[in-house]
N, C-alpha and C. Protein backbone atom coordinates (compact mmCIF):
# COMPACT_ATOMS: atom_id res chain seq x y z
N UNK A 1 -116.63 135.15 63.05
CA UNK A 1 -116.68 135.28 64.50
C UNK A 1 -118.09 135.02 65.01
N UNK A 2 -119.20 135.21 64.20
CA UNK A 2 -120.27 134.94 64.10
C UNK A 2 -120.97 133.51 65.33
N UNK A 3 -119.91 132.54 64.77
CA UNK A 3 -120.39 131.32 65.45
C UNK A 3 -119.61 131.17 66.68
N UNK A 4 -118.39 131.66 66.97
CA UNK A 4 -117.37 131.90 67.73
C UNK A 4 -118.24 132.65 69.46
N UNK A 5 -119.26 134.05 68.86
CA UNK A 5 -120.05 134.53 69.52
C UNK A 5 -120.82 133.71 70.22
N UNK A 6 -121.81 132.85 69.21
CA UNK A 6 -122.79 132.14 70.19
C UNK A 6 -122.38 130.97 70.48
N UNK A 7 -121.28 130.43 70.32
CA UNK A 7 -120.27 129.70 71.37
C UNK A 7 -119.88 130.30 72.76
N UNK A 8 -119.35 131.24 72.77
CA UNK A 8 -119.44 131.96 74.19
C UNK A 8 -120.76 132.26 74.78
N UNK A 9 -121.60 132.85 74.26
CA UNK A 9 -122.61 133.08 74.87
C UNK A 9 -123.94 131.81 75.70
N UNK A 10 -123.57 130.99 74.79
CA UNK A 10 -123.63 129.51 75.73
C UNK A 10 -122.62 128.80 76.58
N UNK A 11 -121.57 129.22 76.90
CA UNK A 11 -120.48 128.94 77.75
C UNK A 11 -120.91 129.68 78.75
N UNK A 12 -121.17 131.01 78.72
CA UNK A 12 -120.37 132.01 79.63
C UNK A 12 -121.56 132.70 80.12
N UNK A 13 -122.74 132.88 79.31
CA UNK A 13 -123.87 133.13 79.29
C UNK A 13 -123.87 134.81 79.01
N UNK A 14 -123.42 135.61 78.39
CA UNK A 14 -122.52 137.29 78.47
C UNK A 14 -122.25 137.15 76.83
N UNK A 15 -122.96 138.10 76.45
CA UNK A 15 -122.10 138.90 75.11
C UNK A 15 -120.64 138.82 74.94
N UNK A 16 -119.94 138.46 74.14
CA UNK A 16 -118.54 138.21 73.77
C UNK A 16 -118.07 139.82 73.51
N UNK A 17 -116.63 140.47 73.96
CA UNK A 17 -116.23 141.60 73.77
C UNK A 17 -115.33 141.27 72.97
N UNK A 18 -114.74 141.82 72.71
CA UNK A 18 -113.53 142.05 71.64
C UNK A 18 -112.73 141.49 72.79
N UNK A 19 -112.18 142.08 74.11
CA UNK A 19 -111.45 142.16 75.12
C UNK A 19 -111.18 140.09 75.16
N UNK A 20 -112.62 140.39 75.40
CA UNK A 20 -112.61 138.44 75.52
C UNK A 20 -112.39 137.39 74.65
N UNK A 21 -112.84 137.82 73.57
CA UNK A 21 -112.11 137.42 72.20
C UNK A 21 -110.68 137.24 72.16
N UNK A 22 -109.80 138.55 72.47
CA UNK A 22 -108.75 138.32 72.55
C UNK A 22 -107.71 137.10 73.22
N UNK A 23 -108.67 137.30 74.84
CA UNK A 23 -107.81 136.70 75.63
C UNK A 23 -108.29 134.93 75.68
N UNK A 24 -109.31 134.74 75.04
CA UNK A 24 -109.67 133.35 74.72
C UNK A 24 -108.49 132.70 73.84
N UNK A 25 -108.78 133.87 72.83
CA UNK A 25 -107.82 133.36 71.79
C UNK A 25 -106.53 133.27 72.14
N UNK A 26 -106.06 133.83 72.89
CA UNK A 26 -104.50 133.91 73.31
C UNK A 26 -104.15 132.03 74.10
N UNK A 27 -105.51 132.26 74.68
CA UNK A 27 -105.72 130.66 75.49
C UNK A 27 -105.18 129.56 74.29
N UNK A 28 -106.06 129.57 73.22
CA UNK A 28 -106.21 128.53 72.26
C UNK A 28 -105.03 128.24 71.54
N UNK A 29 -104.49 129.46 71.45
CA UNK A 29 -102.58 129.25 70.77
C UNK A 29 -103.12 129.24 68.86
N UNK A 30 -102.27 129.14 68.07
CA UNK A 30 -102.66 129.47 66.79
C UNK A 30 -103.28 128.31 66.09
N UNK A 31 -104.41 127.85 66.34
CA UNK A 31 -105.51 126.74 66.02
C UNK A 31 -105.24 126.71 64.03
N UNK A 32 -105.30 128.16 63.89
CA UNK A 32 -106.17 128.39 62.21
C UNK A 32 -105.06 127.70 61.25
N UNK A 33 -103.72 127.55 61.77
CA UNK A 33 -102.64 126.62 60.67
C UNK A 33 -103.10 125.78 60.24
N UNK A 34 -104.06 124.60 60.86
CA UNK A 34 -104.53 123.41 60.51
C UNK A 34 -105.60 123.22 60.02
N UNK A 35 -106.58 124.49 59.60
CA UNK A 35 -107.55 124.79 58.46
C UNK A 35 -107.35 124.05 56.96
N UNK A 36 -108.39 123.29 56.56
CA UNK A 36 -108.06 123.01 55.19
C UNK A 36 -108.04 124.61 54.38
N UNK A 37 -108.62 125.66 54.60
CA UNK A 37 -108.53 126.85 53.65
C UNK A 37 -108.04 127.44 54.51
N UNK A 38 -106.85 127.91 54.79
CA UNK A 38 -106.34 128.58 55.05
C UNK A 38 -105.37 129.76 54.61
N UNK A 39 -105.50 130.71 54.54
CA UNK A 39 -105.15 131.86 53.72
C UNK A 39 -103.98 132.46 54.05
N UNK A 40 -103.17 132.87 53.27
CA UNK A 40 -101.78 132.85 53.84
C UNK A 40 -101.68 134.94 53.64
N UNK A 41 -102.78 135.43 53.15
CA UNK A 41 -102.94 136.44 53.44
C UNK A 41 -103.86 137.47 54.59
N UNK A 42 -104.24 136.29 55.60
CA UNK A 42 -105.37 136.79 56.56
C UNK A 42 -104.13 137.03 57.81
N UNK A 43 -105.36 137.70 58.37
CA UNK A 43 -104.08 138.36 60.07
C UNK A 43 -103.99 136.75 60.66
N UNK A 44 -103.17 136.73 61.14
CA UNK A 44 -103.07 135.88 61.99
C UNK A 44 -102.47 136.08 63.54
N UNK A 45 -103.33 135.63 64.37
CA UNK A 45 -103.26 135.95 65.70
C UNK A 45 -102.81 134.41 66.16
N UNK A 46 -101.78 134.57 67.20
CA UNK A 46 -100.67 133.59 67.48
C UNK A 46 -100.50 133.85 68.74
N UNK A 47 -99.68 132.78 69.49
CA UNK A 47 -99.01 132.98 71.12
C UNK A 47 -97.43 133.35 70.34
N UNK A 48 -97.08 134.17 71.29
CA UNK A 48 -95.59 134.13 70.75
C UNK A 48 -95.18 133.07 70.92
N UNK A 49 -95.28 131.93 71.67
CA UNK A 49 -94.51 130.18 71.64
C UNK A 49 -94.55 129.81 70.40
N UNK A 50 -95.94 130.22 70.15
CA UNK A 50 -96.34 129.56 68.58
C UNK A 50 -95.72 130.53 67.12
N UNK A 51 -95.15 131.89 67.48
CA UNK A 51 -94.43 132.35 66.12
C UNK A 51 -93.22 131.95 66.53
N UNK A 52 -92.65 131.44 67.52
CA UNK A 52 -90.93 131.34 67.16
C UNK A 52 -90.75 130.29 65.79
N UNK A 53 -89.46 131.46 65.01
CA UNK A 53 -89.04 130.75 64.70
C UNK A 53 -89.88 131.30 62.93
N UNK A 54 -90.60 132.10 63.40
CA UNK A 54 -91.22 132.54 61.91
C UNK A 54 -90.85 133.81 61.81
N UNK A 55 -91.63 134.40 60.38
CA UNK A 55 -90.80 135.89 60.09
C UNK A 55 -92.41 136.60 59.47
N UNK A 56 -92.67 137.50 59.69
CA UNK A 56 -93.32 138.08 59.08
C UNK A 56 -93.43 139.70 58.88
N UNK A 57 -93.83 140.74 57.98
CA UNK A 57 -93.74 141.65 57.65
C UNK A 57 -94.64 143.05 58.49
N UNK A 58 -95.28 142.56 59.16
CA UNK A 58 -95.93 143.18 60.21
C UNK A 58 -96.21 142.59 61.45
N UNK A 59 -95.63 143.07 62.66
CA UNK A 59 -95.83 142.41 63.96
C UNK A 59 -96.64 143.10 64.60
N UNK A 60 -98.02 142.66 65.12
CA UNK A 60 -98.64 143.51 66.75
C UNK A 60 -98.32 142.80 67.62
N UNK A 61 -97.69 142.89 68.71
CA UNK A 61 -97.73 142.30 70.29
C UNK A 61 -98.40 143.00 71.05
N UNK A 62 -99.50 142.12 71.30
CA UNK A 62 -100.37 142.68 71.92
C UNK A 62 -100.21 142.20 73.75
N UNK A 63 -101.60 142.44 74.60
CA UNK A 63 -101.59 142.39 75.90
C UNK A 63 -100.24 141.91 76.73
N UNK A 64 -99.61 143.19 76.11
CA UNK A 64 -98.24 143.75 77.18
C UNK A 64 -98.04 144.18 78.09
N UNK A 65 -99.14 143.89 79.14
CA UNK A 65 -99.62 144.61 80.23
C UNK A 65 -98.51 144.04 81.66
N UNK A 66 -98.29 145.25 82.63
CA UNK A 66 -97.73 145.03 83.79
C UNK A 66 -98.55 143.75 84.43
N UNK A 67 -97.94 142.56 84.53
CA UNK A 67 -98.26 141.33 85.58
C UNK A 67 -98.34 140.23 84.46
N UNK A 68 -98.98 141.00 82.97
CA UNK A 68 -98.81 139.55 81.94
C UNK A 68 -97.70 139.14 81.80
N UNK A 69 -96.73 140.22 81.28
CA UNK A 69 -95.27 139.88 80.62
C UNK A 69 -94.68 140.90 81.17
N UNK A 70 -93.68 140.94 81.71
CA UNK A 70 -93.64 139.65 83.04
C UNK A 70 -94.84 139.39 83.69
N UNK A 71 -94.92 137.76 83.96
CA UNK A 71 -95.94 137.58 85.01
C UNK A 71 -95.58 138.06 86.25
N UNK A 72 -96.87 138.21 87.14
CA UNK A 72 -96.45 138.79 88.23
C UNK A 72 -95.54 137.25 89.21
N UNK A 73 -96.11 136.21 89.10
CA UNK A 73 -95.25 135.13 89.53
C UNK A 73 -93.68 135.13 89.28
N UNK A 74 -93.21 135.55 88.19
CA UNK A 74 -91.79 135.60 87.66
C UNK A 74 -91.42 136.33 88.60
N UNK A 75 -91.83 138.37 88.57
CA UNK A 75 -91.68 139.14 89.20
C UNK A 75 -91.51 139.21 90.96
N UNK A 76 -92.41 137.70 91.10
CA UNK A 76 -92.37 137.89 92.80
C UNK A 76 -91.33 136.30 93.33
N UNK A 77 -90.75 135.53 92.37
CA UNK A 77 -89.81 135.02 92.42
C UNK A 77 -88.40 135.63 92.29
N UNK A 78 -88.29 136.11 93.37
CA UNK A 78 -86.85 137.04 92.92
C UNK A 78 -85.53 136.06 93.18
N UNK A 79 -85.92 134.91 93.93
CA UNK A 79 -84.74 134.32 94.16
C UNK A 79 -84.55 133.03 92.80
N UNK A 80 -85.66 133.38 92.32
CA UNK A 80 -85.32 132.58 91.02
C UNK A 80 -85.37 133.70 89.69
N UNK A 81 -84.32 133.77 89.61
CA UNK A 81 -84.03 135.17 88.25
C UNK A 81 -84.25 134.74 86.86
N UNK A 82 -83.99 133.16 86.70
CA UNK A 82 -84.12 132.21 85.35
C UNK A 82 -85.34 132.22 85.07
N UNK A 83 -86.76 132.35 86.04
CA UNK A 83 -88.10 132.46 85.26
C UNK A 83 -88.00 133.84 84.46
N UNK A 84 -87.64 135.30 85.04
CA UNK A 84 -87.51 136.43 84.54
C UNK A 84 -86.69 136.38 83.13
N UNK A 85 -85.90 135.75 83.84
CA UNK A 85 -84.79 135.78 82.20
C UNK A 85 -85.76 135.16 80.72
N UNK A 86 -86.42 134.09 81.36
CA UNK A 86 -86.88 133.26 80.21
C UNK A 86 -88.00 134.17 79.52
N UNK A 87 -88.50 135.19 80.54
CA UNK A 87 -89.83 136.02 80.20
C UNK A 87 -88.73 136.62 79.18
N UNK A 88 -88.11 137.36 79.84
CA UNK A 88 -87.11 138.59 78.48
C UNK A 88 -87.13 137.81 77.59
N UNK A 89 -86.36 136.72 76.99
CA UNK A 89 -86.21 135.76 76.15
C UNK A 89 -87.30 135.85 75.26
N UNK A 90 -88.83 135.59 75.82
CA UNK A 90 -89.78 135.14 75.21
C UNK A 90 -90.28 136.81 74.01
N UNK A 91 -90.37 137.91 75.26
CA UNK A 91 -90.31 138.85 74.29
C UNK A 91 -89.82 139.08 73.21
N UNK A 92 -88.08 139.13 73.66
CA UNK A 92 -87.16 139.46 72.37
C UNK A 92 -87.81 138.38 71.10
N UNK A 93 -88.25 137.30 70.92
CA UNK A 93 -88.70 136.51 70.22
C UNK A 93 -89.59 137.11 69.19
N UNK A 94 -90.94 137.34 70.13
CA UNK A 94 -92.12 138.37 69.79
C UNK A 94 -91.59 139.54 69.00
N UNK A 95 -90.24 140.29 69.15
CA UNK A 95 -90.08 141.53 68.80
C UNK A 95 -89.24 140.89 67.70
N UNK A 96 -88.35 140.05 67.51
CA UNK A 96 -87.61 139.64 66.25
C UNK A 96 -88.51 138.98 65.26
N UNK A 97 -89.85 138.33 65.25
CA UNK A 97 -90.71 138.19 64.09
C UNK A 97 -91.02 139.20 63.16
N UNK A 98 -90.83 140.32 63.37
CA UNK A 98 -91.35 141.28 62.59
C UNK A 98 -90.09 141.58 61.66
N UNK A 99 -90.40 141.27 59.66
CA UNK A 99 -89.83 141.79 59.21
C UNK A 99 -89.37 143.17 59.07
N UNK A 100 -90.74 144.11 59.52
CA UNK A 100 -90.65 145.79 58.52
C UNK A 100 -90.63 146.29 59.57
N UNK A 101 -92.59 146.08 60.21
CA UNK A 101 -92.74 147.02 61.77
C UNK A 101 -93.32 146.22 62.57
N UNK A 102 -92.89 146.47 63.99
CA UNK A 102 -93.44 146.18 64.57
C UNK A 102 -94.26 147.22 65.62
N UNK A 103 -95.40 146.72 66.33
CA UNK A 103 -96.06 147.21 66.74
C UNK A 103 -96.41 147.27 68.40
C-alpha cells in the first residue's frame, strides 16, 4: 500500500485513510486478477459486479450504507421500481458468494 499512499498523496495532496482506500478501491473494481503473482490465498477486495458468479469461503460486504445500496437515485425513482429491483438483485448476489460466513 506503500506506493498506493504516495500515489494519492500526489493526486489529492492529503494523507490516504483507510476510509479512502476503500472507496478508491471500490472505484477501480478487482484490478489484482491480472497480476502476474497473484495469490490465490490473499483477501481480495472486489465490486460485487466483479464476484458474480464466484464462490468463496468468507464474504465481507462492505459500505452498506443508507444512499449507497440502495442508491439514493434508485430510492428517489419511485416510478421506476426496476432500478430498485436490480439494486435487491445486486445484493442477493453479494450475499450468495459466501461459502461458510458471511459478513
Amino acid at each position: 500500500m506503500n506506493k498506493y499512499e504516495k500515489e494519492y498523496e500526489n493526486d489529492f495532496g492529503t494523507k490516504l485513510t483507510i476510509n479512502d482506500f476503500i472507496q478508491n478501491l471500490a472505484l477501480e473494481g478487482d484490478l489484482d486478477n491480472n497480476q502476474p503473482n497473484h495469490n490465490k490465498n490473499a483477501l481480495k477486495l472486489m465490486t460485487i459486479h466483479s464476484a458474480k458468479g464466484l464462490e468463496f469461503k468468507n464474504v465481507f460486504v462492505i459500505n452498506m450504507n443508507e444512499n449507497i445500496l440502495p442508491s439514493s437515485r434508485s430510492i428517489a425513482a419511485t416510478n421506476n421500481k426496476a432500478k430498485l429491483a436490480e439494486e435487491r438483485r445486486i445484493v442477493y448476489v453479494a450475499y450468495t458468494r459466501a461459502k461458510h460466513n458471511l459478513w
